[in-house]
Protein backbone atom coordinates (compact mmCIF):
# COMPACT_ATOMS: atom_id res chain seq x y z
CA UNK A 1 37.83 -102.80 83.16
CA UNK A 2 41.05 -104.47 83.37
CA UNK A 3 43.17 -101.63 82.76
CA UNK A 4 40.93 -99.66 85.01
CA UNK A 5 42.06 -102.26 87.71
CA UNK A 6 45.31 -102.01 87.51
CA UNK A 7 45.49 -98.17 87.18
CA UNK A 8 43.17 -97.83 90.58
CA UNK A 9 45.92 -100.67 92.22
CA UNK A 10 48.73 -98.16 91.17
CA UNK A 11 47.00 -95.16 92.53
CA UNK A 12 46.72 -97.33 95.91
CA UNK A 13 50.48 -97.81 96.52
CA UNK A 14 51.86 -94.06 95.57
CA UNK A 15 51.92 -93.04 99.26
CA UNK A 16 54.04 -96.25 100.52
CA UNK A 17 56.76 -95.64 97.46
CA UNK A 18 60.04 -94.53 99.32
CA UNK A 19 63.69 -95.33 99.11
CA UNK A 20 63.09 -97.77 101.96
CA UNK A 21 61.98 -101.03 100.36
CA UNK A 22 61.01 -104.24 102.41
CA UNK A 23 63.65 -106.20 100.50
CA UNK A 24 61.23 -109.35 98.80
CA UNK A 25 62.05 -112.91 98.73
CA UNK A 26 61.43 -114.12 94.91
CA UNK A 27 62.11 -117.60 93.50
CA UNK A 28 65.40 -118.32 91.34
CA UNK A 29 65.69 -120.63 88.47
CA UNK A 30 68.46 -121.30 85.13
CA UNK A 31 67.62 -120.57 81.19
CA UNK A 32 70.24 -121.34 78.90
CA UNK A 33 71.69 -118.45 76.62
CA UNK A 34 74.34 -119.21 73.80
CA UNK A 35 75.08 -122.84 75.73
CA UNK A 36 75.29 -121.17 78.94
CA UNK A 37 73.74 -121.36 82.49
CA UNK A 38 71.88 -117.70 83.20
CA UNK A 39 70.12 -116.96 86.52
CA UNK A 40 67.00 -115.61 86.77
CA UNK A 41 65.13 -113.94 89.68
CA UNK A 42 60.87 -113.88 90.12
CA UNK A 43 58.87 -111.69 92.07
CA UNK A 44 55.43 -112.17 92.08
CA UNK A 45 52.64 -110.19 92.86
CA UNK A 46 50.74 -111.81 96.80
CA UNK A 47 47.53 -112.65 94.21
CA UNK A 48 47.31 -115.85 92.05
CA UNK A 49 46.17 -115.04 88.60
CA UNK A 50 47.31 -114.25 85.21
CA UNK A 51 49.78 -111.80 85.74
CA UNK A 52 51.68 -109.29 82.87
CA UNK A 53 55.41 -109.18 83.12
CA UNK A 54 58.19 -106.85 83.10
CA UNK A 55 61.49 -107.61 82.72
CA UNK A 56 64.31 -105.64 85.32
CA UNK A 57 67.42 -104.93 83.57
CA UNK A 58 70.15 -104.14 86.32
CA UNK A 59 73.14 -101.85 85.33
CA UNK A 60 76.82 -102.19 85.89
CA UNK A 61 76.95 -102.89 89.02
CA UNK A 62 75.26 -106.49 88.92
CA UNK A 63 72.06 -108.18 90.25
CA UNK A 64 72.87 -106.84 93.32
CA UNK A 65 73.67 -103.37 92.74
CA UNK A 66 72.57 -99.98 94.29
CA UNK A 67 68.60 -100.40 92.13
CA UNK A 68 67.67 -103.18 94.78
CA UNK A 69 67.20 -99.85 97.07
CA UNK A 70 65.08 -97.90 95.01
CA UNK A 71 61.57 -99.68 95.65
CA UNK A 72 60.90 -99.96 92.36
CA UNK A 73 60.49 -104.30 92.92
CA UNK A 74 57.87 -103.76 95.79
CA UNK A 75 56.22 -100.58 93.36
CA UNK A 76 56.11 -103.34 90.56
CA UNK A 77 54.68 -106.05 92.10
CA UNK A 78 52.23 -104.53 94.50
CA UNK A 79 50.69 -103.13 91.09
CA UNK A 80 50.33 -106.77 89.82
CA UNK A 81 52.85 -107.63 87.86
CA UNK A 82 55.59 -110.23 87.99
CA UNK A 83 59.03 -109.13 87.75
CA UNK A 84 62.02 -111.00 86.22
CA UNK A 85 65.71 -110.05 86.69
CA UNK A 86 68.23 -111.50 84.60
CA UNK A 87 71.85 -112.14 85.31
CA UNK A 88 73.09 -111.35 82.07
CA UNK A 89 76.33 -110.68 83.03
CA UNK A 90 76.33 -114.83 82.96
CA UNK A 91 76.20 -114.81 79.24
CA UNK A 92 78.07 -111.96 78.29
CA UNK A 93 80.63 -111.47 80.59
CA UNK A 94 81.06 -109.23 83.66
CA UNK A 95 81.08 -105.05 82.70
CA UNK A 96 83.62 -102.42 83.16
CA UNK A 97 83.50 -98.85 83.30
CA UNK A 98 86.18 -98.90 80.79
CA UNK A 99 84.32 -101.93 78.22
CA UNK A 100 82.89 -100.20 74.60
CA UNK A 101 83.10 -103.48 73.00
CA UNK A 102 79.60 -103.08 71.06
CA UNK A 103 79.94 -107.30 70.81
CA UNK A 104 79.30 -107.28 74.20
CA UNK A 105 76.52 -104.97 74.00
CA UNK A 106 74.86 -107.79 71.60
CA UNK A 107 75.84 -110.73 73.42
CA UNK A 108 73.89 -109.16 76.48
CA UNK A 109 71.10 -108.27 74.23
CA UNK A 110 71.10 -111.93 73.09
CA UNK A 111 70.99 -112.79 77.00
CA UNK A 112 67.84 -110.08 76.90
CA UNK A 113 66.14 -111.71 74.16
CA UNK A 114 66.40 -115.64 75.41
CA UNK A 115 65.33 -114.00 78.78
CA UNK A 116 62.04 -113.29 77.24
CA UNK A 117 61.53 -115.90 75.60
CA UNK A 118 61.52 -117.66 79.24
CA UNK A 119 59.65 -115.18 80.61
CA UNK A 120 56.94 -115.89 78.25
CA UNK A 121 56.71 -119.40 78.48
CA UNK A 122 56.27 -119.66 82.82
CA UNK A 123 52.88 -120.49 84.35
CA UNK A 124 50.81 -117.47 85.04
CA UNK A 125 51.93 -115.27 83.00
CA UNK A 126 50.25 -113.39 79.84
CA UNK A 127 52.73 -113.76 77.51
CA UNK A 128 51.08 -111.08 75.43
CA UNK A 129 53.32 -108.65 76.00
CA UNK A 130 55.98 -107.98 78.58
CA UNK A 131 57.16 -104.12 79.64
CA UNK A 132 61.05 -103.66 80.10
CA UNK A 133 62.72 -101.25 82.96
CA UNK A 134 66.71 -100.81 82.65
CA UNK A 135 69.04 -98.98 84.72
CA UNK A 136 72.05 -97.40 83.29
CA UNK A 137 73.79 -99.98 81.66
CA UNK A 138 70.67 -101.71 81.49
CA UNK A 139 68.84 -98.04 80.20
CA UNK A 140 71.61 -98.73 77.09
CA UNK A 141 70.10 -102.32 76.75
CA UNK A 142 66.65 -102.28 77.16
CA UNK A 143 66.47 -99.46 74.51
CA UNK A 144 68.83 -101.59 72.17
CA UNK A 145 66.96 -104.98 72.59
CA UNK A 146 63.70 -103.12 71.99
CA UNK A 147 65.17 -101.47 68.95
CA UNK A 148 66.30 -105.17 68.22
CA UNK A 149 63.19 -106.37 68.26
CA UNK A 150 60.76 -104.05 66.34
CA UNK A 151 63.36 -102.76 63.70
CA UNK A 152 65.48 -106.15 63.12
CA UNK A 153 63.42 -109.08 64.27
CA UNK A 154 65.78 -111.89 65.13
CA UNK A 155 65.65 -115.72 64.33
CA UNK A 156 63.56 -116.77 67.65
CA UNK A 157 61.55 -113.91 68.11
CA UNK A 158 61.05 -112.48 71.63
CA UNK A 159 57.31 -111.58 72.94
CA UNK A 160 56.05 -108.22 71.89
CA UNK A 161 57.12 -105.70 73.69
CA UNK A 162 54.91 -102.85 74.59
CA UNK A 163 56.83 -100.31 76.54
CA UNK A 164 60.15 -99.66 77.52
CA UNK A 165 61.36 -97.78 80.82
CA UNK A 166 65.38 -95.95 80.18
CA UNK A 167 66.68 -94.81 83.52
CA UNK A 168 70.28 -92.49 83.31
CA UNK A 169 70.59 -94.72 80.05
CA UNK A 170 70.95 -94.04 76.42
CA UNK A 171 70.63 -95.82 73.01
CA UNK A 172 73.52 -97.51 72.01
CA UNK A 173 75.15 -95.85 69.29
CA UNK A 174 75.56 -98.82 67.09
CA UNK A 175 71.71 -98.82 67.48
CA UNK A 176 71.02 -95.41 66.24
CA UNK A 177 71.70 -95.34 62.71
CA UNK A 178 69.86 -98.43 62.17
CA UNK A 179 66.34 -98.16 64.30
CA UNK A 180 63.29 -97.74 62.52
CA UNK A 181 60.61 -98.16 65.10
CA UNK A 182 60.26 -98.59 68.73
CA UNK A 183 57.87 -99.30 71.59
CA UNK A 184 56.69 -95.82 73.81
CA UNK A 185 59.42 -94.97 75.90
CA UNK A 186 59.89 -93.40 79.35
CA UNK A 187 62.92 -91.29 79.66
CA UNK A 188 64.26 -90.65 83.62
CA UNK A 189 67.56 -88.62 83.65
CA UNK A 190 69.36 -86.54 86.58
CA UNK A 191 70.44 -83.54 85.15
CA UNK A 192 73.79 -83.67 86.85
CA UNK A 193 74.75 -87.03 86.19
CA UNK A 194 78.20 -87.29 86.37
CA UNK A 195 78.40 -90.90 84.64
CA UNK A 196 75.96 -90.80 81.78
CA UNK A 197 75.51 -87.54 80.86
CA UNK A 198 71.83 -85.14 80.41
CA UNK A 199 72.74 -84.98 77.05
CA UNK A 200 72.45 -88.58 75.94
CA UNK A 201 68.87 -88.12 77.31
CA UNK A 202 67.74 -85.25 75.37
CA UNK A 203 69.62 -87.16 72.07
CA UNK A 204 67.24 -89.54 72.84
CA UNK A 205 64.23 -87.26 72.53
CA UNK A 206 65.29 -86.20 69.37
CA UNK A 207 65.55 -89.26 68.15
CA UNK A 208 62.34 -90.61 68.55
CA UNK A 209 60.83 -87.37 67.90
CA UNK A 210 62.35 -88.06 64.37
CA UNK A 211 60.98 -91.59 63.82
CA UNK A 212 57.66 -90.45 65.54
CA UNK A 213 58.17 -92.98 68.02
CA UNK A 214 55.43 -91.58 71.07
CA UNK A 215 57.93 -91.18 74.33
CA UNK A 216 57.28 -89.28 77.85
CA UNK A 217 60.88 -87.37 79.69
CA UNK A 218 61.39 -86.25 83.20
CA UNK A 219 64.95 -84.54 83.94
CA UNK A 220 65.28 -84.53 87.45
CA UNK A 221 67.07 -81.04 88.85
CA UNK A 222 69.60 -81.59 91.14
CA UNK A 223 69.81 -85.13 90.72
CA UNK A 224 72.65 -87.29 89.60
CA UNK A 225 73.43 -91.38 88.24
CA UNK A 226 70.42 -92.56 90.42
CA UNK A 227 67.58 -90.40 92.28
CA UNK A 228 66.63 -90.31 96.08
CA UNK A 229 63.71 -88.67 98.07
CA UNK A 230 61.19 -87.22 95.78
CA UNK A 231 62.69 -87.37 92.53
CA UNK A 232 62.63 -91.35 93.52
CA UNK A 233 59.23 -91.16 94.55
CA UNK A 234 58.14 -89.42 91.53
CA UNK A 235 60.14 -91.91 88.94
CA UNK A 236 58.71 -94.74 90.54
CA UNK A 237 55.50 -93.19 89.96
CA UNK A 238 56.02 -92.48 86.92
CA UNK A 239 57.29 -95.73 85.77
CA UNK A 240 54.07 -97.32 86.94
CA UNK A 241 51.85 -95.35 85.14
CA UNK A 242 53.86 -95.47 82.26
CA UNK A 243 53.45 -99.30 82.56
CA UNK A 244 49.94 -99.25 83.07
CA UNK A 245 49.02 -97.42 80.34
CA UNK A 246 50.51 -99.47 77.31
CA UNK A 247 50.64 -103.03 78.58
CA UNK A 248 46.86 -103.29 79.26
């Protein structure tokens, strides 16, 4: 019944997802990560209940960067969930285009990991499981922390996480050789992006087709590092029912 819920509250917001969001307030608060001071963002769903959570992983272009337009927040928490967006660039360092220092690939990750283990612990949340949504940069770091988690446990372990979202991402390569197991992934690629390639998508599909790791792809035509009109629409579609499916 539950699940049922929450797939008839996605079905209910399709037809107001556009590129147009309303721009929502959430609360901000500090974890520590590696002795230092990280922001976090909230966004909660209007109803007060247990809520599950997904954690928003920006991409180079900060906190603030172009994925605030996309309407993914608003698609997110009108569906119920509470969303979290770390500043990890306040543990590991700010990114450039230029940076393939895989040490600060971890040290983000790290960020990632003691993000969760926030996430978890706030009031009216389900700490059962948490989903994870990256852009970009953060496509290359939600796949690695996942990868983290299920194939190399660390020290503190992080909640379980039951599905992660890759958008014009890929996995890190230090990650590749290594992973054993993953959560289901969603794979959303433009098939002219300029800045991560198509092809680090579809070496994505065959690597989880190799571990047997259950995944879902959509390569947008026409589309490049980012979507608009209805290739937008449809991601943000698809990332909800994605969602939907494997955290409840």
């Amino acid at each position: 019944m539950r699940a049922l819920t929450h797939i008839v509250a996605a079905a209910t917001i399709f037809a107001s997802l556009s590129a147009n969001p309303q721009n929502p307030v959430g609360t901000v608060d500090v974890f520590r990560s590696d002795n230092k001071p990280v922001t976090i963002e909230r966004f909660d769903p209007k109803t007060k209940s247990l809520h599950r959570a997904v954690m928003l992983v920006h991409g180079g272009g900060g906190p603030g960067g172009d994925w605030r337009k996309s309407g993914i927040l608003e698609a997110l928490t009108n569906t119920g969930y509470s969303v979290f967006v770390p500043h990890y660039f306040d543990g590991g360092g700010e990114w450039t285009p230029s940076s393939s220092n895989p040490a600060q690939f971890i040290a983000y990750i790290r960020t990632l990991n003691d993000a969760s283990r926030y996430i978890a612990q706030q009031s009216e949340i389900d700490a059962g499981a948490i989903g994870l949504v990256g852009f970009s940069l953060g496509g290359y770091l939600v796949l690695g922390f996942a990868e983290e988690v299920k194939s190399h446990p660390p020290p503190l372990p992080a909640p379980e996480i039951k599905a992660v979202v890759e958008m014009y991402g890929g996995m890190p390569d230090f990650a590749i050789e290594r992973m054993t197991t993953m959560p289901p992934v969603l794979i959303l690629h433009g098939e002219d992006d300029d800045v991560v390639p198509v092809s680090r998508a579809h070496d994505l599909e065959k690597l989880l087709d190799k571990k047997s790791i259950p995944y879902e792809s959509k390569i947008y035509p026409h589309q490049g590092h980012g979507f608009s009109g209805d290739a937008l629409t449809d991601a943000n579609k698809r990332v909800i029912t994605f969602l939907t499916a494997h955290l409840h």
